[in-house]
PDB file of N, CA and C in Angstrom:
ATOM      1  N   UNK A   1    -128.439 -13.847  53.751  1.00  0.00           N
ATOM      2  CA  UNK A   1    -128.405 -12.405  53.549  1.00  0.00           C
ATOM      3  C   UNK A   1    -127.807 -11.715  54.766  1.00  0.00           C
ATOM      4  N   UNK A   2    -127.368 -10.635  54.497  1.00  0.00           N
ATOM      5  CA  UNK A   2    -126.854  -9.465  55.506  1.00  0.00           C
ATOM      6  C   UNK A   2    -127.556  -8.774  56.559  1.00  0.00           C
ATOM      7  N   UNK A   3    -127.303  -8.602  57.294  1.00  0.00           N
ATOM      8  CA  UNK A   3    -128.135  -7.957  58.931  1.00  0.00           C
ATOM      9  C   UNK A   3    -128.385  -6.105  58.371  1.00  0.00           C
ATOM     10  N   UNK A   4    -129.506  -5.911  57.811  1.00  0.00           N
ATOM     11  CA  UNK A   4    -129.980  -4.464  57.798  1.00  0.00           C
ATOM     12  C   UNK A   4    -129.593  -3.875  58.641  1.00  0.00           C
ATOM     13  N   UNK A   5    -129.385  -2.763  58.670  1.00  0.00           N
ATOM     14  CA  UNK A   5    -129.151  -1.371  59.539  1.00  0.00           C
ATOM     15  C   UNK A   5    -129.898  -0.376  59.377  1.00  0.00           C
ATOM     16  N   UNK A   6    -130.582   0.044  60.562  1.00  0.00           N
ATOM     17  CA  UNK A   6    -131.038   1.404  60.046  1.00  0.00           C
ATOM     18  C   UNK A   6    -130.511   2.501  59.326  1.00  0.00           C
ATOM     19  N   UNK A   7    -130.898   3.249  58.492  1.00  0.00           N
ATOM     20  CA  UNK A   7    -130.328   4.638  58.210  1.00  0.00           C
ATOM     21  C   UNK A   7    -130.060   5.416  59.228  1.00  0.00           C
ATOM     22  N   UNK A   8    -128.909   6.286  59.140  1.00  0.00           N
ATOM     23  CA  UNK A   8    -128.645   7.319  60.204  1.00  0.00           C
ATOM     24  C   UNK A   8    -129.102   8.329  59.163  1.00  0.00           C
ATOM     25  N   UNK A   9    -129.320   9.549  59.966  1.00  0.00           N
ATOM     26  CA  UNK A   9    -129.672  10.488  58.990  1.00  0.00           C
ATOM     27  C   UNK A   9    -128.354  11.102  59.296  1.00  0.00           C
ATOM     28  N   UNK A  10    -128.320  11.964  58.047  1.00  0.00           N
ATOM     29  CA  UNK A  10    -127.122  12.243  58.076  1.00  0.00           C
ATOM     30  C   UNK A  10    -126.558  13.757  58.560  1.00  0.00           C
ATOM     31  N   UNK A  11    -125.569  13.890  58.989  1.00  0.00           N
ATOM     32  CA  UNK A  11    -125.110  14.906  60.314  1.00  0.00           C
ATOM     33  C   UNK A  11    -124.372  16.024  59.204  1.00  0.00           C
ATOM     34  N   UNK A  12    -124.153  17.413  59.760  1.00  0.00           N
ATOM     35  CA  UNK A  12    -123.885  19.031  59.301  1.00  0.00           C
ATOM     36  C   UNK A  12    -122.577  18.918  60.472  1.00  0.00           C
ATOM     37  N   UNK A  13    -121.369  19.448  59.155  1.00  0.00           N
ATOM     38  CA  UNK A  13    -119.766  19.367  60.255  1.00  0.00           C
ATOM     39  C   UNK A  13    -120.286  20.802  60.012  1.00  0.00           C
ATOM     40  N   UNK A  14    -120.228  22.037  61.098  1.00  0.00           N
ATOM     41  CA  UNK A  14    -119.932  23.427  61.146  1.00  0.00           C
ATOM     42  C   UNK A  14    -118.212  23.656  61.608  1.00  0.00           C
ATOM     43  N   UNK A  15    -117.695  23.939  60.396  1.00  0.00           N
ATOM     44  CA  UNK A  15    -116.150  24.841  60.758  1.00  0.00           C
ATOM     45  C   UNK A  15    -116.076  26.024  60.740  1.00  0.00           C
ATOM     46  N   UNK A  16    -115.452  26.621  61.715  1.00  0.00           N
ATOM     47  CA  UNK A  16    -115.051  28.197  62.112  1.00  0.00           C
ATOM     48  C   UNK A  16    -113.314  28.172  61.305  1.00  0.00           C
ATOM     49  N   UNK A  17    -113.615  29.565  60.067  1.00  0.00           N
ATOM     50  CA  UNK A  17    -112.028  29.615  59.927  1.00  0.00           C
ATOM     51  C   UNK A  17    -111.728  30.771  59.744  1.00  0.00           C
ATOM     52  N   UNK A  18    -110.515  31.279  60.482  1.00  0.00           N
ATOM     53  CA  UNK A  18    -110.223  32.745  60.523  1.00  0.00           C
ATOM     54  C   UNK A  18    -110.234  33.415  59.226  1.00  0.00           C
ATOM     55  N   UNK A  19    -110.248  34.317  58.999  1.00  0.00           N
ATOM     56  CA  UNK A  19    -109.951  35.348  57.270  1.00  0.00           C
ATOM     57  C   UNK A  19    -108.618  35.108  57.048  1.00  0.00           C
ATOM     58  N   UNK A  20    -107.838  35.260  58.152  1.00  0.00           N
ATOM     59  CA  UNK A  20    -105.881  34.919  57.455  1.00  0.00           C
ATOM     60  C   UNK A  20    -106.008  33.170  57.170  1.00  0.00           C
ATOM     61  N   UNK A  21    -106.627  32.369  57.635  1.00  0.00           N
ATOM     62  CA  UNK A  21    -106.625  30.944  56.999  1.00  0.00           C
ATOM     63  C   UNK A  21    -107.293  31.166  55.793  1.00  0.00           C
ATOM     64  N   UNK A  22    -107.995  31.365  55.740  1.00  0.00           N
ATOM     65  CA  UNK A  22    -108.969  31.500  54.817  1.00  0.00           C
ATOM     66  C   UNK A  22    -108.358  31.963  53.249  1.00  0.00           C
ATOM     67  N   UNK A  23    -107.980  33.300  53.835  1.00  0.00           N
ATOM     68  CA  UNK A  23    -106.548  34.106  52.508  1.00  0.00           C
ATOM     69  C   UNK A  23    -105.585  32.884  52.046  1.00  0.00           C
ATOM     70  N   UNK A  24    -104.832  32.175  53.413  1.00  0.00           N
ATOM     71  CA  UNK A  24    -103.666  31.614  52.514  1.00  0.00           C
ATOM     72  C   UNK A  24    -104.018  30.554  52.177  1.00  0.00           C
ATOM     73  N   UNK A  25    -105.334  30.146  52.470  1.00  0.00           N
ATOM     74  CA  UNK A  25    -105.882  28.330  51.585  1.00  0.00           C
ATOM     75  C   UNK A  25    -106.256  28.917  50.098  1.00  0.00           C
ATOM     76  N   UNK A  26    -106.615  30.213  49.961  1.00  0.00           N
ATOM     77  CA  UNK A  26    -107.088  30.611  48.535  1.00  0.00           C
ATOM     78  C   UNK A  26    -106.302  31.004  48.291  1.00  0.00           C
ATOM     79  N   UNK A  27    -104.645  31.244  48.303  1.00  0.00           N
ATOM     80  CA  UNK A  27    -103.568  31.683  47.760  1.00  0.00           C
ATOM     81  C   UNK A  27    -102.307  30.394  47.150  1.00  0.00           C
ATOM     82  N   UNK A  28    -103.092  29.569  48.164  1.00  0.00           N
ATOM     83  CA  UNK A  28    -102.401  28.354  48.254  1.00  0.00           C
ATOM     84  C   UNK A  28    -103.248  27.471  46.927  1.00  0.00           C
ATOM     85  N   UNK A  29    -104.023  27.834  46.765  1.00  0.00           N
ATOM     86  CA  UNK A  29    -105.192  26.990  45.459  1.00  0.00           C
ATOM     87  C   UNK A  29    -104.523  27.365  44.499  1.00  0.00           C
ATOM     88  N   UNK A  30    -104.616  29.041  44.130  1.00  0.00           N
ATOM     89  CA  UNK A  30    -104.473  29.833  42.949  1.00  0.00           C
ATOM     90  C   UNK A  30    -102.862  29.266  42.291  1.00  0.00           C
ATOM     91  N   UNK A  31    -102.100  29.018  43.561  1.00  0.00           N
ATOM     92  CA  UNK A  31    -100.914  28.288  43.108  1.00  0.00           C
ATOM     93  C   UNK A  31    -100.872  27.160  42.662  1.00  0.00           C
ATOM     94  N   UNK A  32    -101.585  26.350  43.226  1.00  0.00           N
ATOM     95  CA  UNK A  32    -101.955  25.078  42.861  1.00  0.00           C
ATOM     96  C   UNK A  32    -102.487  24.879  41.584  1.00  0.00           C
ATOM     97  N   UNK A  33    -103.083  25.606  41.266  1.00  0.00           N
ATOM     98  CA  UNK A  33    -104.160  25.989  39.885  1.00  0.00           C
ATOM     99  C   UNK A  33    -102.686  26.320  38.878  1.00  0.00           C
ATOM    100  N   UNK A  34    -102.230  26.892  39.232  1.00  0.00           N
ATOM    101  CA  UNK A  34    -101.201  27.693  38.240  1.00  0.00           C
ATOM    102  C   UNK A  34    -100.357  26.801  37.949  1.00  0.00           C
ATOM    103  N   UNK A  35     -99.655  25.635  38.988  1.00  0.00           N
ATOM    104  CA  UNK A  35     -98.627  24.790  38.622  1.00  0.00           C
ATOM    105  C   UNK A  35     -99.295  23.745  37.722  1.00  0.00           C
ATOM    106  N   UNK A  36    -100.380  23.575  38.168  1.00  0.00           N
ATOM    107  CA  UNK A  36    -101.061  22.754  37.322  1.00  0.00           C
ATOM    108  C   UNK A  36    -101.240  22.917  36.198  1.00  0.00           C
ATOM    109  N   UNK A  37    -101.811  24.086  35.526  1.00  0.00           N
ATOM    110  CA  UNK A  37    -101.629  24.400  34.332  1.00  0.00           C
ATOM    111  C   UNK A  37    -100.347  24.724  33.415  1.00  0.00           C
ATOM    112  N   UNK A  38     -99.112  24.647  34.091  1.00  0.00           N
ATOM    113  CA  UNK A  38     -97.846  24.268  33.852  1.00  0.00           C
ATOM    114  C   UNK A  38     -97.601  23.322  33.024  1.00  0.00           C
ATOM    115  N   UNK A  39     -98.165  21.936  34.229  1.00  0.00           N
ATOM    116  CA  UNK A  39     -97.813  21.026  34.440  1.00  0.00           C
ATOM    117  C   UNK A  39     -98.176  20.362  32.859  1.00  0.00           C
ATOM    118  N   UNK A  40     -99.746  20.691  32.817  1.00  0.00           N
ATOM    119  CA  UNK A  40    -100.273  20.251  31.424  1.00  0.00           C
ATOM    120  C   UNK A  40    -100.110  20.585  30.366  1.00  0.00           C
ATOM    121  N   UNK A  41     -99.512  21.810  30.002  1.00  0.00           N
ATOM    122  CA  UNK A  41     -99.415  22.599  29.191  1.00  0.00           C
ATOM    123  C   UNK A  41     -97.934  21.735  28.535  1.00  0.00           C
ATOM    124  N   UNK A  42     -96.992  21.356  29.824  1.00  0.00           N
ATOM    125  CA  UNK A  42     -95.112  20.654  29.576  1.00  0.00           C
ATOM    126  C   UNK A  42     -95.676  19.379  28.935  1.00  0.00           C
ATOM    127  N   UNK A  43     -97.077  18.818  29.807  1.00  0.00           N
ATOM    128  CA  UNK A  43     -97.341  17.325  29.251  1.00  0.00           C
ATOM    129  C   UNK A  43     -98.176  17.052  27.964  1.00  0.00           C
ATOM    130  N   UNK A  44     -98.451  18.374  27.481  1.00  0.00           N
ATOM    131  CA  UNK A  44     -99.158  17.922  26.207  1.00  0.00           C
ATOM    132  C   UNK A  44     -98.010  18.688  24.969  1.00  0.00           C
ATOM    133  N   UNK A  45     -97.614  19.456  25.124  1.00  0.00           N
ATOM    134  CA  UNK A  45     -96.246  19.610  24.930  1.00  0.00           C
ATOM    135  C   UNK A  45     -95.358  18.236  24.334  1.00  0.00           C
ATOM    136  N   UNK A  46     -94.806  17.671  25.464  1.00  0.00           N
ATOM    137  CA  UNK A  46     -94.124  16.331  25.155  1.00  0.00           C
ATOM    138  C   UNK A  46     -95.027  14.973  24.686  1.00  0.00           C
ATOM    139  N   UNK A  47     -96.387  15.443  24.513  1.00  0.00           N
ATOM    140  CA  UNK A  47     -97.160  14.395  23.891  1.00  0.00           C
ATOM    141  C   UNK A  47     -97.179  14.857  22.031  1.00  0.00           C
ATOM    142  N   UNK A  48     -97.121  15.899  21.822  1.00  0.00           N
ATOM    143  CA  UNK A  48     -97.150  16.645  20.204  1.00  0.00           C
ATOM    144  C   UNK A  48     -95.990  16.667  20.197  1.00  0.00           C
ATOM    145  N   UNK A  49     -94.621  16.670  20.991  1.00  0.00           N
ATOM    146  CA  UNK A  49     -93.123  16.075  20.019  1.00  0.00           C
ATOM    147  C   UNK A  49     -92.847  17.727  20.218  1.00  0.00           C
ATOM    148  N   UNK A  50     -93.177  18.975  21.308  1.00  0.00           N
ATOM    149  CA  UNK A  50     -92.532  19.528  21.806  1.00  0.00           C
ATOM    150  C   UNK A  50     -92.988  20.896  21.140  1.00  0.00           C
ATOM    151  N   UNK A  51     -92.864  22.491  21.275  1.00  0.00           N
ATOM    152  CA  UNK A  51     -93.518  23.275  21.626  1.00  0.00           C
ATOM    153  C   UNK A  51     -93.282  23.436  19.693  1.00  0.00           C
ATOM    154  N   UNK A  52     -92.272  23.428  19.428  1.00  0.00           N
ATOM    155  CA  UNK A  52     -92.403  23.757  17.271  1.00  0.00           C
ATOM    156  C   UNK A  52     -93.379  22.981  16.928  1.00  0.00           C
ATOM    157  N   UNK A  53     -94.020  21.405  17.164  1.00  0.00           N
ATOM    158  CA  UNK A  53     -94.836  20.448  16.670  1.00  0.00           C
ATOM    159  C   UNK A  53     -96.500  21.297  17.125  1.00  0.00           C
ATOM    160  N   UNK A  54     -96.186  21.773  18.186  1.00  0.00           N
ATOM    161  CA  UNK A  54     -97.408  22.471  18.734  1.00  0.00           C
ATOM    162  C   UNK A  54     -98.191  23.376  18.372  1.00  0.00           C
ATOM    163  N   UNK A  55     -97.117  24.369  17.994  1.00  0.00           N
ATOM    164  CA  UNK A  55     -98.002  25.246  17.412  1.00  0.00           C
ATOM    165  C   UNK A  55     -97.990  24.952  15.714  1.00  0.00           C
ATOM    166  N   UNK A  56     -97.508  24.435  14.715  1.00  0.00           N
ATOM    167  CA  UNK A  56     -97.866  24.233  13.482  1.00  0.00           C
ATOM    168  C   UNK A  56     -98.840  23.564  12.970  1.00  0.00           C
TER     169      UNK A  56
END
């Protein structure tokens, strides 16, 4: 058998982030969010044989 280890308990990371980081990581999501729903919308799209198969 394997050599036990104690448990560590486990440790709190505290990050400091300015309001302008802060703005463009949540501007930077909302885009992210948006291409994404693009993305799925083209790929289920070309899975139903394209946007006429889709909606009928």
């Amino acid at each position: 058998m394997g050599t036990l280890l104690p448990a560590l308990a486990p440790q709190t990371l505290y990050v400091t982030i300015r309001r302008d980081e802060l703005r463009a990581l949540k501007e930077e999501r909302a885009q992210l969010q948006h291409k994404l729903t693009q993305m799925t919308r083209l790929l289920e799209q070309s899975q139903f044989g394209g946007p006429d198969k889709a909606l009928a």
